[in-house]
Protein backbone atom coordinates (compact mmCIF):
# COMPACT_ATOMS: atom_id res chain seq x y z
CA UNK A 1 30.53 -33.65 -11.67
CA UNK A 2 28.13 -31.94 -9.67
CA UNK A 3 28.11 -27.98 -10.73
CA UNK A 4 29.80 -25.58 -8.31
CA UNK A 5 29.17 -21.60 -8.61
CA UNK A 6 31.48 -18.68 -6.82
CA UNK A 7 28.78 -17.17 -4.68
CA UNK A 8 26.57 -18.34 -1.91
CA UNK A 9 22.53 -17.89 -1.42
CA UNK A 10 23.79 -16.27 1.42
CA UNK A 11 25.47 -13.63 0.21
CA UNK A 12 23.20 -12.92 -2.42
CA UNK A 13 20.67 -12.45 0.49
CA UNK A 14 22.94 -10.17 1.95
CA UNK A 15 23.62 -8.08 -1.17
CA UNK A 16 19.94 -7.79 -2.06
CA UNK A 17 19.30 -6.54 1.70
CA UNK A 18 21.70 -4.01 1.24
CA UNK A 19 20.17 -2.98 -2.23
CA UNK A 20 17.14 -2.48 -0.64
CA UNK A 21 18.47 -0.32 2.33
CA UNK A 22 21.95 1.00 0.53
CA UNK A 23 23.20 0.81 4.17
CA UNK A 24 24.78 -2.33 5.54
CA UNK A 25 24.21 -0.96 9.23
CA UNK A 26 20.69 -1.12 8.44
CA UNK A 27 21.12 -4.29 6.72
CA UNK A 28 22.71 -6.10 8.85
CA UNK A 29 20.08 -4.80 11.50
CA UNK A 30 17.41 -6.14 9.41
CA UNK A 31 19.11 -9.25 8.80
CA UNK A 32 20.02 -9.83 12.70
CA UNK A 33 23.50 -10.25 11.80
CA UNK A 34 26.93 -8.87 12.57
CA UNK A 35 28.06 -5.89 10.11
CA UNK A 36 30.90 -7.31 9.64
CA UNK A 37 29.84 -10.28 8.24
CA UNK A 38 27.56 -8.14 5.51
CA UNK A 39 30.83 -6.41 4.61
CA UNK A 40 32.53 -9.57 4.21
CA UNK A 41 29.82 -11.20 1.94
CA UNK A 42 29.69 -8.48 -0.26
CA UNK A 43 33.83 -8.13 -0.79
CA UNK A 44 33.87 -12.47 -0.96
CA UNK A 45 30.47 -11.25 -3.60
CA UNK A 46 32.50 -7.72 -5.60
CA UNK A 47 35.43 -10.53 -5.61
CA UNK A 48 34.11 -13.92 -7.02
CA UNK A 49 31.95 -11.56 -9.64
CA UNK A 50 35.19 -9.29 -10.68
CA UNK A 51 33.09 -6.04 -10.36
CA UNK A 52 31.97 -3.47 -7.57
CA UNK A 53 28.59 -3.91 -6.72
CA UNK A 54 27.99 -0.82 -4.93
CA UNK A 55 29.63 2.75 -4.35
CA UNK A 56 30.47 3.45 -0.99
CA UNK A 57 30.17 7.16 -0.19
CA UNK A 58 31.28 8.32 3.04
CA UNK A 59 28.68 9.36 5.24
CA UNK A 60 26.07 8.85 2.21
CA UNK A 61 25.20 5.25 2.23
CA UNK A 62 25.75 3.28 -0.72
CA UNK A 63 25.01 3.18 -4.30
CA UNK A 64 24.55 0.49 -6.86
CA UNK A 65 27.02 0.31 -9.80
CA UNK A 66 25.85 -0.95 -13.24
CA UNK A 67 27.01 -4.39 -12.45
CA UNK A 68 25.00 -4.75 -9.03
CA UNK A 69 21.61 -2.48 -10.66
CA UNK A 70 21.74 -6.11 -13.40
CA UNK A 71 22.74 -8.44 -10.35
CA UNK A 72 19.99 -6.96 -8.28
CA UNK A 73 17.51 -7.48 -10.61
CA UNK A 74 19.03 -11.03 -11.75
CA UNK A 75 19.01 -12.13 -7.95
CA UNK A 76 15.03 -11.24 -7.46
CA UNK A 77 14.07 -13.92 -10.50
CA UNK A 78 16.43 -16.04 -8.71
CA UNK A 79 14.16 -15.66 -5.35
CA UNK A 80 10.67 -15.73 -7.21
CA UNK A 81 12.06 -19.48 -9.00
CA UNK A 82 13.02 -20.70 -5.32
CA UNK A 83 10.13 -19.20 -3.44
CA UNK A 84 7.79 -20.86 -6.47
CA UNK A 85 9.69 -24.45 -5.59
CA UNK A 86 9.41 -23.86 -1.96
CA UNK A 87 5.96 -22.77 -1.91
CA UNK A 88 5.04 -26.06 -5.07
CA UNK A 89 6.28 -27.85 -2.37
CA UNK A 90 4.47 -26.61 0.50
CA UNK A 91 1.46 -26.25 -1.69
CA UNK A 92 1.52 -30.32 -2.23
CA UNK A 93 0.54 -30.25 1.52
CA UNK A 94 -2.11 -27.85 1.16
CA UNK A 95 -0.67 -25.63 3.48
CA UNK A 96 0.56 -21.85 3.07
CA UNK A 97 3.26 -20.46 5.29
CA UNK A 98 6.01 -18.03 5.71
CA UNK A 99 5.63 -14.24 5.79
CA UNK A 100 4.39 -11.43 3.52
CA UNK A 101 4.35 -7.58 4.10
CA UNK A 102 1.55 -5.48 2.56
CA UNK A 103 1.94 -2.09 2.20
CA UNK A 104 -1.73 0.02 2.42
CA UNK A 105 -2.82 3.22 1.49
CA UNK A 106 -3.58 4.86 5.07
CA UNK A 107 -6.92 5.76 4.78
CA UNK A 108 -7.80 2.42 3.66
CA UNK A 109 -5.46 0.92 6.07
CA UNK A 110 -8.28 1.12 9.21
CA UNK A 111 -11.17 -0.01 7.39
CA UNK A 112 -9.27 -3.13 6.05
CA UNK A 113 -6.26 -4.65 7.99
CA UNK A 114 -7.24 -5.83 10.93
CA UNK A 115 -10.44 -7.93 9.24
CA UNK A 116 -7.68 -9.05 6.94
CA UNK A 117 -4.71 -9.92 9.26
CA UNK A 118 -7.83 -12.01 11.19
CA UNK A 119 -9.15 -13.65 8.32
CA UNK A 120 -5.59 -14.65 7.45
CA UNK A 121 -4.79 -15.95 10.88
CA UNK A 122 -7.96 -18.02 10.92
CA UNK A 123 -7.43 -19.87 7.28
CA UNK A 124 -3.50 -19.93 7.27
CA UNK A 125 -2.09 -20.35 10.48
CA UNK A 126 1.11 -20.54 9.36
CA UNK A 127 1.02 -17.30 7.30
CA UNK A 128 3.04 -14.16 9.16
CA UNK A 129 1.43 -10.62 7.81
CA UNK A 130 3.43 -7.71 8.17
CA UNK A 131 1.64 -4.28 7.29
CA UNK A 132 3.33 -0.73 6.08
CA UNK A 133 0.89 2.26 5.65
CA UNK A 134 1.37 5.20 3.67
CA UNK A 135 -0.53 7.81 1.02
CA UNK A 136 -0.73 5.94 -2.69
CA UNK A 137 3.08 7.16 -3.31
CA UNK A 138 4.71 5.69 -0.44
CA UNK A 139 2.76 2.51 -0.23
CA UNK A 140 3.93 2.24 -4.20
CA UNK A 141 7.06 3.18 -3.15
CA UNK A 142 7.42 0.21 -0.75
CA UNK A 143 6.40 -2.33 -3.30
CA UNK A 144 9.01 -0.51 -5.76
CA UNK A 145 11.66 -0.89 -3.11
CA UNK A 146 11.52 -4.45 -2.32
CA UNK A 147 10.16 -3.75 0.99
CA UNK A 148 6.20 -4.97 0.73
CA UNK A 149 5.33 -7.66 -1.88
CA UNK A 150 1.54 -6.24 -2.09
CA UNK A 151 0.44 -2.99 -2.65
CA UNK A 152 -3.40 -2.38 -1.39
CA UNK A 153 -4.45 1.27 -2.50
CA UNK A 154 -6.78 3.37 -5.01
CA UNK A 155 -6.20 2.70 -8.60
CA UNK A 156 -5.58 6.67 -9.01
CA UNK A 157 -3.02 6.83 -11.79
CA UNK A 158 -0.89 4.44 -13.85
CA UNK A 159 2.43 3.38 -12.56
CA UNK A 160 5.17 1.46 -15.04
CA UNK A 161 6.17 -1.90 -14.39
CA UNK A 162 3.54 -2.28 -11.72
CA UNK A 163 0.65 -4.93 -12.50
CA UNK A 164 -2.55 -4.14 -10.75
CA UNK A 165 -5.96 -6.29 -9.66
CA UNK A 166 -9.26 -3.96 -9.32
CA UNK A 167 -10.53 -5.99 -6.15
CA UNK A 168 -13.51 -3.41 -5.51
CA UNK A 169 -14.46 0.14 -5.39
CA UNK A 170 -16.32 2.49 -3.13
CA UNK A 171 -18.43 5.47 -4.34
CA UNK A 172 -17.91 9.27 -2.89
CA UNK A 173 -20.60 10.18 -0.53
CA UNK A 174 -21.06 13.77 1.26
CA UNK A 175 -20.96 13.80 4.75
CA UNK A 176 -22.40 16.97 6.99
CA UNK A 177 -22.91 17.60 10.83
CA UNK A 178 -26.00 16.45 12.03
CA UNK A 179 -27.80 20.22 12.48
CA UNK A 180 -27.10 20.80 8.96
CA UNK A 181 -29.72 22.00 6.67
CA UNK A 182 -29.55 19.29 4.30
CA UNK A 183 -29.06 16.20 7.35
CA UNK A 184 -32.70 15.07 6.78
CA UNK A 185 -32.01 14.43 2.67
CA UNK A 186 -31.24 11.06 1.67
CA UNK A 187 -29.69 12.03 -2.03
CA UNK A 188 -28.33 15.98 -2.97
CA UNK A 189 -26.91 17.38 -6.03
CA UNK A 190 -23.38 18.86 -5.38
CA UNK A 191 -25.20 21.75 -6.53
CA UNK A 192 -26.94 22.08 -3.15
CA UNK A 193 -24.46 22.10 -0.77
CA UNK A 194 -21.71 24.34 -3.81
CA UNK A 195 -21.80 27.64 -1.61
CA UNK A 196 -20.45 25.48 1.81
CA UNK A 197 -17.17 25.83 3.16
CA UNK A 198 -15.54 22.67 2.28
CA UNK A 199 -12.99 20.05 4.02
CA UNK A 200 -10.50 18.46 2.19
CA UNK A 201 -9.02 15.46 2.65
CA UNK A 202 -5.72 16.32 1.45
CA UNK A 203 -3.50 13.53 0.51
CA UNK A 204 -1.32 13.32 -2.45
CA UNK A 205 -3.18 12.25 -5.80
CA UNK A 206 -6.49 11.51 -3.58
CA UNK A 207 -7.29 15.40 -3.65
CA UNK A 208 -6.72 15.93 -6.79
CA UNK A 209 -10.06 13.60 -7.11
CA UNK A 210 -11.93 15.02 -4.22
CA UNK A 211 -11.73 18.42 -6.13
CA UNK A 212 -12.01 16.73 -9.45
CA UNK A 213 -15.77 15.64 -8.40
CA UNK A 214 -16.69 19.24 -7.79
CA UNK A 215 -15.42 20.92 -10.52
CA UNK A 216 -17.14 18.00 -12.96
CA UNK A 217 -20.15 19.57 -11.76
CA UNK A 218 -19.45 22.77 -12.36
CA UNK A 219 -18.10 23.86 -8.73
CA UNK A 220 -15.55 25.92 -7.51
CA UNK A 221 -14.92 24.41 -4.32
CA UNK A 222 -14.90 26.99 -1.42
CA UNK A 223 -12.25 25.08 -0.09
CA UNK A 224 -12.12 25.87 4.07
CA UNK A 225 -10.14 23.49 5.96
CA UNK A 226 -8.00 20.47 4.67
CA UNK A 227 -6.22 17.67 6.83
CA UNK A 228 -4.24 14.25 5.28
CA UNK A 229 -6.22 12.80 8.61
CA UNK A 230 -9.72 11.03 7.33
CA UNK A 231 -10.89 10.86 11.23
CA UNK A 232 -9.69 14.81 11.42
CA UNK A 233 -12.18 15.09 8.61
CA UNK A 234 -14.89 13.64 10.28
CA UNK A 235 -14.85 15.78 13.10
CA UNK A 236 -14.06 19.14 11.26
CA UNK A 237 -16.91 18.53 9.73
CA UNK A 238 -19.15 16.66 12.96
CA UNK A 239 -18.04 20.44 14.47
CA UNK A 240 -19.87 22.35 12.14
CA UNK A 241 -16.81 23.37 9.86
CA UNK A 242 -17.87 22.27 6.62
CA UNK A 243 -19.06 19.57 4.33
CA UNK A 244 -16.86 16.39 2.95
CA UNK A 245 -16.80 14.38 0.08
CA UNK A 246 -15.36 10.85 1.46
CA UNK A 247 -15.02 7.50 -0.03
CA UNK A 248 -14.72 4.81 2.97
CA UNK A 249 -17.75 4.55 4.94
CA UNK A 250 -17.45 3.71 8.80
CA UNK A 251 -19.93 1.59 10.55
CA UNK A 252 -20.19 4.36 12.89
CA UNK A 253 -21.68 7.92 12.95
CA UNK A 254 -19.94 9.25 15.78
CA UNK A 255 -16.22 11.00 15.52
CA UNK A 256 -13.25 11.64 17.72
CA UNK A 257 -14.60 14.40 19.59
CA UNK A 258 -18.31 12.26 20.17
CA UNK A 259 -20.33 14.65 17.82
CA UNK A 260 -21.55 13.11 14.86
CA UNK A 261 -21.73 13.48 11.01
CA UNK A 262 -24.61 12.41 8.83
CA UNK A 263 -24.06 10.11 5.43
CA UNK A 264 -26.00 11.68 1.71
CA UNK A 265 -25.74 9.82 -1.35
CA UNK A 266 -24.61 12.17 -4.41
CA UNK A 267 -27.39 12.22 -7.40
CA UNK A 268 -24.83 13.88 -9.75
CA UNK A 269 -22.73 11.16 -12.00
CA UNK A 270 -20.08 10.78 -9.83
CA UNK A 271 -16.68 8.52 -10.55
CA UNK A 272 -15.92 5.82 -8.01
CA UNK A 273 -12.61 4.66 -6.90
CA UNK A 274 -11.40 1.31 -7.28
CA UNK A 275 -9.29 -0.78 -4.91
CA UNK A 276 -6.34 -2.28 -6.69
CA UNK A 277 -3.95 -4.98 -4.95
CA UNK A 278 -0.70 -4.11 -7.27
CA UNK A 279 2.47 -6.40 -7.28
CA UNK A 280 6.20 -6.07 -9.56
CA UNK A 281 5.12 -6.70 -13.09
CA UNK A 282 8.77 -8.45 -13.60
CA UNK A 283 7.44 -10.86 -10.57
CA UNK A 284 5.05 -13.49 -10.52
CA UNK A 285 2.33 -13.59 -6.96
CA UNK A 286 3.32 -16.39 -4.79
CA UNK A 287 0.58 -18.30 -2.96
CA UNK A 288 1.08 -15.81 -0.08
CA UNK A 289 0.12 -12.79 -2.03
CA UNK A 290 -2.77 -15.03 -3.70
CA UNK A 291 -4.11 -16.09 -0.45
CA UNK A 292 -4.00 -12.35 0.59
CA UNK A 293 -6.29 -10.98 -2.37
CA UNK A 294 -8.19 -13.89 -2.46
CA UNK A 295 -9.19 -12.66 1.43
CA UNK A 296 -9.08 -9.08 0.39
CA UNK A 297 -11.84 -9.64 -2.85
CA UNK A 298 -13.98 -11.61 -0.16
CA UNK A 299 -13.69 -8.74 2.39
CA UNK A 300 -14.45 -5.78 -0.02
CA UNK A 301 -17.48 -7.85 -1.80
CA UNK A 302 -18.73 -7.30 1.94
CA UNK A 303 -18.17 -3.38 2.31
CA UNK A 304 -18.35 -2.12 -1.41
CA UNK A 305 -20.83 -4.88 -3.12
């Protein structure tokens, strides 16, 4: 007899959704579906199962109960075996379709999207990219939430139950406005340029390493300005503000505000940063995600060889 089970794909979809939300307005927003019927599925779900799934608080959203944290967590293996037979399948035709959302760390996010999202929609027609951008927590975040399958940021600390890929890595560079003192140099020690005002970038974990270059050379950084904007950067320091110590380099001289900033390489031992594209350790990459690093190695071999 063929084998019959007390729950639906559907519903599971439907559960998982509101996992990932703990809101069934916004799930059944994101699911383009009535919120009735997400209410429904998930009673016909709490009732087939024998056991609440989540704990509605009034006004709070929801929470997951023991038995939905293990169903939650059952039901993504579930999707990784049928996306793996769905994609086999697709894969026997040599094609690669369907959609993936990448999350990006937001300074990286300019410098590296829209060659990527081109690239993609050149070699896999078929493939829908959708992008989230954030500092290194929240794009984490998003991966850790369900909510972006990829992860493309700095590897800048170590994050349990997240597998990472070092895809490439840029070195720190000084940047000054173009009547500086030092704008003719070529290479400078930080020593040089130690009694500056200097402007941070200032995003979480990234300016911890900003600093952290300084200080390995013995510098107190006389720290002036700070903005969590790169371009804001740029022209603080294109006005005359300061110095910077950046990472990305832009094909361009000129800022916001038309003025310019000048590039110097650092002759102190400096660390680099590397690029990491980070997925679940608990899931395996699908060929979306491996078509999307593949293009993402290619494109930093280009800007960071």
């Amino acid at each position: 007899m063929p084998q019959r089970f007390p729950l639906t794909l559907t519903q599971l979809v439907y559960f998982a959704e509101c996992a990932k939300t703990l809101n069934m307005t916004a799930a059944s927003q994101e699911l383009h579906v009535a919120q009735s019927a997400v209410s429904t599925a998930i009673t016909q779900l709490e009732r087939a199962l024998g056991a609440p799934l989540f704990i509605r608080q009034r006004s709070k959203g929801l929470a997951l109960t023991p038995a939905g944290e293990t169903l939650l967590q059952r039901s993504r293996h579930l999707f990784d075996h049928l996306n793996d037979t769905i994609e086999t399948i697709c894969a026997e035709q040599n094609e690669i379709r369907g959609s993936v959302t990448v999350s990006c760390f937001n300074t990286l996010a300019p410098f590296l999207l829209p060659e990527l999202i081109s690239t993609l929609q050149q070699r896999h027609p078929e493939l829908e990219v959708e992008v989230l951008e954030g500092d290194h927590q929240e794009s984490l975040a998003a991966l850790r939430g369900g909510r972006a399958e990829l992860a493309i940021s700095y590897n800048l600390t170590d994050v349990d139950g997240v597998d990472r890929e070092i895809v490439g890595e840029f070195c720190p560079h000084v940047i000054v406005h173009t009547g500086h003192r030092l704008a003719s140099r070529k290479r400078i020690a930080l020593a040089d340029i130690a009694e500056d005002p200097f402007v941070l970038l200032d995003l979480p974990s990234s300016s911890a390493y900003f600093q952290g270059i300084l200080l390995q050379a013995g510098i107190i950084p006389k720290t002036k300005y700070r903005s969590s904007s790169y371009e804001t950067v740029r022209s603080m320091v294109a006005a005359g503000l300061g110095y910077s110590i950046l990472n990305q380099r832009p094909r361009i001289e000129q800022t916001y505000t038309g003025a310019r900033t000048v590039t110097i390489e650092i002759s102190d031992p400096v660390p680099s940063l590397s690029i990491a594209v980070c997925s679940l350790a608990q899931s395996r990459r699908s060929a979306r995600a491996r078509a999307v690093e593949a293009v993402i190695r290619e494109l930093l071999s280009e800007h960071c060889p």
